[in-house]
PDB file of N, CA and C in Angstrom:
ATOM      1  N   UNK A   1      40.073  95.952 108.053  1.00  0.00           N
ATOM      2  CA  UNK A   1      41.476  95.614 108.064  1.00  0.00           C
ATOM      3  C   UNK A   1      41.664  94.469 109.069  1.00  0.00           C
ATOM      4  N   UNK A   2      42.532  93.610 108.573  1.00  0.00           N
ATOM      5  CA  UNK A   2      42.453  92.372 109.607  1.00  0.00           C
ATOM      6  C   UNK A   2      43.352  92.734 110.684  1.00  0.00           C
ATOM      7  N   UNK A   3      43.470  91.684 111.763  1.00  0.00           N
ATOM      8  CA  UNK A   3      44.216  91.694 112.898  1.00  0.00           C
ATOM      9  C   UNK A   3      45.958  91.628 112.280  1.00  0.00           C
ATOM     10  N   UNK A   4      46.038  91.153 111.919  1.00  0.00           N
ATOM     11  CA  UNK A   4      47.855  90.579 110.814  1.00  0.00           C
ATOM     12  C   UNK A   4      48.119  91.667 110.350  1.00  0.00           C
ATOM     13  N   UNK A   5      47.037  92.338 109.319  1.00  0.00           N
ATOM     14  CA  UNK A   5      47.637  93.425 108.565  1.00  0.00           C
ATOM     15  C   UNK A   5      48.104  94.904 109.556  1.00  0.00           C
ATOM     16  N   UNK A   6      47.076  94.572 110.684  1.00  0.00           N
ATOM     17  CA  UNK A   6      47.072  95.909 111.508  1.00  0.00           C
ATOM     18  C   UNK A   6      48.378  95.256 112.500  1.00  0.00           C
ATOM     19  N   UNK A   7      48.763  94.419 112.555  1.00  0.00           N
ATOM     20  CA  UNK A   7      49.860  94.042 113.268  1.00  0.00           C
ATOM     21  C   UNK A   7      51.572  94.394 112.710  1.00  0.00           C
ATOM     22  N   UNK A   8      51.283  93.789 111.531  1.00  0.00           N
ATOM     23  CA  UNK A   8      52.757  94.485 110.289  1.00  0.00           C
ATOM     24  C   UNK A   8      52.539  95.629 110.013  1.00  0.00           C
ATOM     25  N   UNK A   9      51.442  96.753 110.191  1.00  0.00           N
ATOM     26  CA  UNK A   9      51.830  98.040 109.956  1.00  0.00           C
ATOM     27  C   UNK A   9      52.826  98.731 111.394  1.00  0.00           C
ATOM     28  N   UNK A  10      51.832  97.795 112.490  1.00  0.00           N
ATOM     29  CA  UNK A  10      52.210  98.018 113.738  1.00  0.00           C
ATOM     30  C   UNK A  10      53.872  97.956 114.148  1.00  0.00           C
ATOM     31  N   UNK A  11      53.938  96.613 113.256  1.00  0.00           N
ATOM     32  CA  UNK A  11      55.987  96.333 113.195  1.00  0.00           C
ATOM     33  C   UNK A  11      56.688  97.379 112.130  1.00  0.00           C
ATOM     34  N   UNK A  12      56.273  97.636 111.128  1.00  0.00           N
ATOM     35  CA  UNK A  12      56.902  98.647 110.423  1.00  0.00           C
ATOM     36  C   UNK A  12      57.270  99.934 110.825  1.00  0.00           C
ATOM     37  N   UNK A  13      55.894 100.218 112.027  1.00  0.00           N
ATOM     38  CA  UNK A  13      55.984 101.365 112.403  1.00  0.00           C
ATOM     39  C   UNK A  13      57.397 101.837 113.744  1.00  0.00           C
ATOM     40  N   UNK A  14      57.320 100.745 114.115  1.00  0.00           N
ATOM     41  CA  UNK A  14      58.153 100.488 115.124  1.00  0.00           C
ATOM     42  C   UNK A  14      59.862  99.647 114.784  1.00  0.00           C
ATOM     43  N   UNK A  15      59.893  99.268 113.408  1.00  0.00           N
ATOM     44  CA  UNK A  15      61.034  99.515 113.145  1.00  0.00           C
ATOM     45  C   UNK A  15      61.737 100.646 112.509  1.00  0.00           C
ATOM     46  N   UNK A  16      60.485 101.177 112.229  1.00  0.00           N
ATOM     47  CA  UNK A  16      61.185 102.949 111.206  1.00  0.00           C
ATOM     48  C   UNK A  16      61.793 103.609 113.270  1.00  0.00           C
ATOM     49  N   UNK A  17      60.652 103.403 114.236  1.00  0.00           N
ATOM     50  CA  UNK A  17      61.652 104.077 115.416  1.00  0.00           C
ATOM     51  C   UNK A  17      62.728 103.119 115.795  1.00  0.00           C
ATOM     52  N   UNK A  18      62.936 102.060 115.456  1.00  0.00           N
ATOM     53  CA  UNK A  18      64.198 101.802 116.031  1.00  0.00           C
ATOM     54  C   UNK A  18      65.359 102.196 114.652  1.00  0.00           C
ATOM     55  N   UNK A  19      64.778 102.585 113.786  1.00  0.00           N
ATOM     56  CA  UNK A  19      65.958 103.438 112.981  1.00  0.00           C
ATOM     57  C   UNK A  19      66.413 104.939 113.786  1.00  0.00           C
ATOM     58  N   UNK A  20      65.371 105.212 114.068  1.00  0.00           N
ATOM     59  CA  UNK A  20      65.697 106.781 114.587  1.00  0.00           C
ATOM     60  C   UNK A  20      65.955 106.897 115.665  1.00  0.00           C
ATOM     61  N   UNK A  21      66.399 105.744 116.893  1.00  0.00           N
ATOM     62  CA  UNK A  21      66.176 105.577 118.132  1.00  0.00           C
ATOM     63  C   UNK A  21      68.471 106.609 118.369  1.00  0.00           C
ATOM     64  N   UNK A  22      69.028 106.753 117.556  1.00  0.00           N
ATOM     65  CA  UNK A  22      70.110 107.425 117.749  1.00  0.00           C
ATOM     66  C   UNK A  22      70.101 108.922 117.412  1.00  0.00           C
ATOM     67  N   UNK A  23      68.789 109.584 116.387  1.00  0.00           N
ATOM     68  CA  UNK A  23      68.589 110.551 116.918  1.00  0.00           C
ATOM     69  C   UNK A  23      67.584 111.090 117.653  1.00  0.00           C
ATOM     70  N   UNK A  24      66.666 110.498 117.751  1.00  0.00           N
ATOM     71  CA  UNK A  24      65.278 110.813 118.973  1.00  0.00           C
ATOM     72  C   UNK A  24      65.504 110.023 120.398  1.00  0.00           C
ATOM     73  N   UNK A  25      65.376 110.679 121.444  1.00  0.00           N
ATOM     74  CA  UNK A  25      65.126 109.470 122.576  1.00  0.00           C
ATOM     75  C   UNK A  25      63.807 108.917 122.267  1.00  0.00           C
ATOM     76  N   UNK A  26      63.810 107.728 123.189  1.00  0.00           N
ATOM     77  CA  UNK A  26      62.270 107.307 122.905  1.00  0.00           C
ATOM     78  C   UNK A  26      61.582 107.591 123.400  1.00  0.00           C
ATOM     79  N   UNK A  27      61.463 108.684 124.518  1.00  0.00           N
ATOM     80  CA  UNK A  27      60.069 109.218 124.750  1.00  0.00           C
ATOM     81  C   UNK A  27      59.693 109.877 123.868  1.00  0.00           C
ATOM     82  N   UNK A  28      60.471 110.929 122.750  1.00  0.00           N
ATOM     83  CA  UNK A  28      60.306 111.229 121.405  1.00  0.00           C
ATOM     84  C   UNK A  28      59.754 110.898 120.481  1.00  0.00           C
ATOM     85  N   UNK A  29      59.636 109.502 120.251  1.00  0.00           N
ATOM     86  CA  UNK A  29      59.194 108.218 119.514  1.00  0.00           C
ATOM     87  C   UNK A  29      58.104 108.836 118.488  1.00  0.00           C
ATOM     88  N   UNK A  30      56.904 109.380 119.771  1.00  0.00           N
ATOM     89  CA  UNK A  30      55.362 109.542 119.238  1.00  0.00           C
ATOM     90  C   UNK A  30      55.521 110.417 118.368  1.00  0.00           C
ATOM     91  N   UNK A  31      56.244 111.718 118.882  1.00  0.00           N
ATOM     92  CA  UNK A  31      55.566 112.666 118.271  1.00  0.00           C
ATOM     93  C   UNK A  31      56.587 112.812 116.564  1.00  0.00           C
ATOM     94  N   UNK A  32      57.442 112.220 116.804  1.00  0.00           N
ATOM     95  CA  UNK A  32      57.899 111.998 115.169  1.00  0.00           C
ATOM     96  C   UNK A  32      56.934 111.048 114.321  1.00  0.00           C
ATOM     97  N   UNK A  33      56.802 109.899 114.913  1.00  0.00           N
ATOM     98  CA  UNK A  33      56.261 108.588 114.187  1.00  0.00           C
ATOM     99  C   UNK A  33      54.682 108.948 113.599  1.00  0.00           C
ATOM    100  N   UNK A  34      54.435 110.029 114.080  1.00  0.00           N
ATOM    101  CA  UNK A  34      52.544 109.682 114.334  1.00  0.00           C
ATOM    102  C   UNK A  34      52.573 110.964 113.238  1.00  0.00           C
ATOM    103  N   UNK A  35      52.901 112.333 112.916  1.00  0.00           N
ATOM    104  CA  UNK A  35      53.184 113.111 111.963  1.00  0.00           C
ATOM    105  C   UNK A  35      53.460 112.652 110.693  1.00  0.00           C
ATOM    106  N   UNK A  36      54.748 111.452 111.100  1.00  0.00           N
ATOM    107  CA  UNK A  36      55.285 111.239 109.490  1.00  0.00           C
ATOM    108  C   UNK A  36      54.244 110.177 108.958  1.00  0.00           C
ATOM    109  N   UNK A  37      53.760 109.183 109.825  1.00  0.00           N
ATOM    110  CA  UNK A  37      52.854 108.460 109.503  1.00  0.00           C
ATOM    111  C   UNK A  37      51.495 109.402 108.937  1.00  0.00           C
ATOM    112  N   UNK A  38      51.193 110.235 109.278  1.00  0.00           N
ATOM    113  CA  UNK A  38      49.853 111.068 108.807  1.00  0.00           C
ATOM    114  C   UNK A  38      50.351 111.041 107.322  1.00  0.00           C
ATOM    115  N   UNK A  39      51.643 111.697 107.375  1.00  0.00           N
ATOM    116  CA  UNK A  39      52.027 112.347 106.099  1.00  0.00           C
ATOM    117  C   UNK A  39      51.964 111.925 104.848  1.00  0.00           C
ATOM    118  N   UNK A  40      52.546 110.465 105.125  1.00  0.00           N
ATOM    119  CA  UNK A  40      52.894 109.329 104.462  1.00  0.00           C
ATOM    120  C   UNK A  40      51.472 109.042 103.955  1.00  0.00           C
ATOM    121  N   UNK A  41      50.310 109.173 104.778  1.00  0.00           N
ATOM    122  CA  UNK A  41      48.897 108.620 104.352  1.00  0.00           C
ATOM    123  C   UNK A  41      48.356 109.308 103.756  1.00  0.00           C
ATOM    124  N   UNK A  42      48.356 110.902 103.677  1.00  0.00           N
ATOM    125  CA  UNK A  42      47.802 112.120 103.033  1.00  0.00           C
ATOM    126  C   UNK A  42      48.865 111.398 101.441  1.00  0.00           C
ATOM    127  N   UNK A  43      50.366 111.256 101.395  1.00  0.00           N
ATOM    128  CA  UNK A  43      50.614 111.180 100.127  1.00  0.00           C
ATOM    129  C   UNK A  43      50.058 110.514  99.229  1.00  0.00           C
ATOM    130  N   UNK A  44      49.495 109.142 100.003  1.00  0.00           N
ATOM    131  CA  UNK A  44      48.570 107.892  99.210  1.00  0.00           C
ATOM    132  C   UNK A  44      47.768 108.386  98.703  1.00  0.00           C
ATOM    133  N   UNK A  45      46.431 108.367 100.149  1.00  0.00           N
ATOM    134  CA  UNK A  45      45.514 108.868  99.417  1.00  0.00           C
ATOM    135  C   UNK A  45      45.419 110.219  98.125  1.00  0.00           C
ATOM    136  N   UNK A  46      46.393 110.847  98.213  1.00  0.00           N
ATOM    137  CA  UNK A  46      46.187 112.318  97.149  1.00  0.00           C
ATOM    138  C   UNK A  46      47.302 111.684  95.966  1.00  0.00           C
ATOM    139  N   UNK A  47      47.841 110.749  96.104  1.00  0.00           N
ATOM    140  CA  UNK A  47      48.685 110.333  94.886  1.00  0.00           C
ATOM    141  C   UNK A  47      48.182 110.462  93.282  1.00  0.00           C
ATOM    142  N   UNK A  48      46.913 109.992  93.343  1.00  0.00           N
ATOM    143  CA  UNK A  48      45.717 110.261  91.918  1.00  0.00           C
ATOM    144  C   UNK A  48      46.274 111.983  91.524  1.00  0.00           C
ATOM    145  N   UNK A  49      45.679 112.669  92.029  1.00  0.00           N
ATOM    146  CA  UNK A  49      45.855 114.295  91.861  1.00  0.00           C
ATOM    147  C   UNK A  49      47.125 114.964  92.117  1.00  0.00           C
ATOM    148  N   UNK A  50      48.228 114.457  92.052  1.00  0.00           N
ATOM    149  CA  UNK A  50      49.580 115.118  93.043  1.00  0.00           C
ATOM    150  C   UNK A  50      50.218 115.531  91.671  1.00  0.00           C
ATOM    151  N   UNK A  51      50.318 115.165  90.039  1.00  0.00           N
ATOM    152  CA  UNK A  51      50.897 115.758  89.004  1.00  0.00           C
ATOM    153  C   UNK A  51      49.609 116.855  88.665  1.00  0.00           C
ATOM    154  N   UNK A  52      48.337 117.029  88.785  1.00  0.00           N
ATOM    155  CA  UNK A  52      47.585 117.936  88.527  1.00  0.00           C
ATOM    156  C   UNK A  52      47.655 119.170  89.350  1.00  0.00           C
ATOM    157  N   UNK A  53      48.055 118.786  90.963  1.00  0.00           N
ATOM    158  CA  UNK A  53      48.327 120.023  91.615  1.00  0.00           C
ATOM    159  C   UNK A  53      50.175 120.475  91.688  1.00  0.00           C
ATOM    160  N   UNK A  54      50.723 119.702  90.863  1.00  0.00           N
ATOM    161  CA  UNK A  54      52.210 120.038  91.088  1.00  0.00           C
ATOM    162  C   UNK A  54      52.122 121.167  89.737  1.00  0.00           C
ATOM    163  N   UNK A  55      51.324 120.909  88.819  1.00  0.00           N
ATOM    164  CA  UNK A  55      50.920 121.758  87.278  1.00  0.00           C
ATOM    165  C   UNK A  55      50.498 122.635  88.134  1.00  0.00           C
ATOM    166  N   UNK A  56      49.712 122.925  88.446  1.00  0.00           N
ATOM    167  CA  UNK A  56      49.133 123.943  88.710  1.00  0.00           C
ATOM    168  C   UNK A  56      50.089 125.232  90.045  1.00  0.00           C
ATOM    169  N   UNK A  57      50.990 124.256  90.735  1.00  0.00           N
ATOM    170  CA  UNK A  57      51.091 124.894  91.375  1.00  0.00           C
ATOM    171  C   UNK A  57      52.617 125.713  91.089  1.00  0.00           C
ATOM    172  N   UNK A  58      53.202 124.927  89.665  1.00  0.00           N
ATOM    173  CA  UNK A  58      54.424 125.423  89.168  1.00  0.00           C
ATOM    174  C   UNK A  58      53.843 126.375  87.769  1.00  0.00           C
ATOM    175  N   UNK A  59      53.322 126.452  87.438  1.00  0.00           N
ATOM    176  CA  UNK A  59      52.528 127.075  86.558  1.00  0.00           C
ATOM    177  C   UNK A  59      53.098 126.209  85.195  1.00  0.00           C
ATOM    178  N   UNK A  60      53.580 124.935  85.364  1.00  0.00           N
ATOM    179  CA  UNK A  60      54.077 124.934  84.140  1.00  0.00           C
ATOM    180  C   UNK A  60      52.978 123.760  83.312  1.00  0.00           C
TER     181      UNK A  60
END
């Protein structure tokens, strides 16, 4: 991953906290940003399989 790309994830990440900066203080910052960011990356990567386990997991 280049230096640029790891830099604009770096700004994205840090404008999603200055969205939330009225309900989190910012010492808060981390421990929201770094969770939802996991989360967000588990959805990617499993995006391929996410209608095979939504079947399976609704039985329908």
């Amino acid at each position: 991953m280049s230096d640029e790309t790891i830099n604009n994830h770096g700004a994205f990440i840090w404008s999603v906290a200055d969205l939330l900066r009225g309900v989190y203080k910012q010492s808060e910052y981390g421990r929201v940003i770094l969770p939802l960011t996991v989360l967000r990356r588990l959805d990617c990567v499993l995006e391929a399989t996410k209608p095979k386990v939504l079947t399976r997991c609704t039985g329908r």
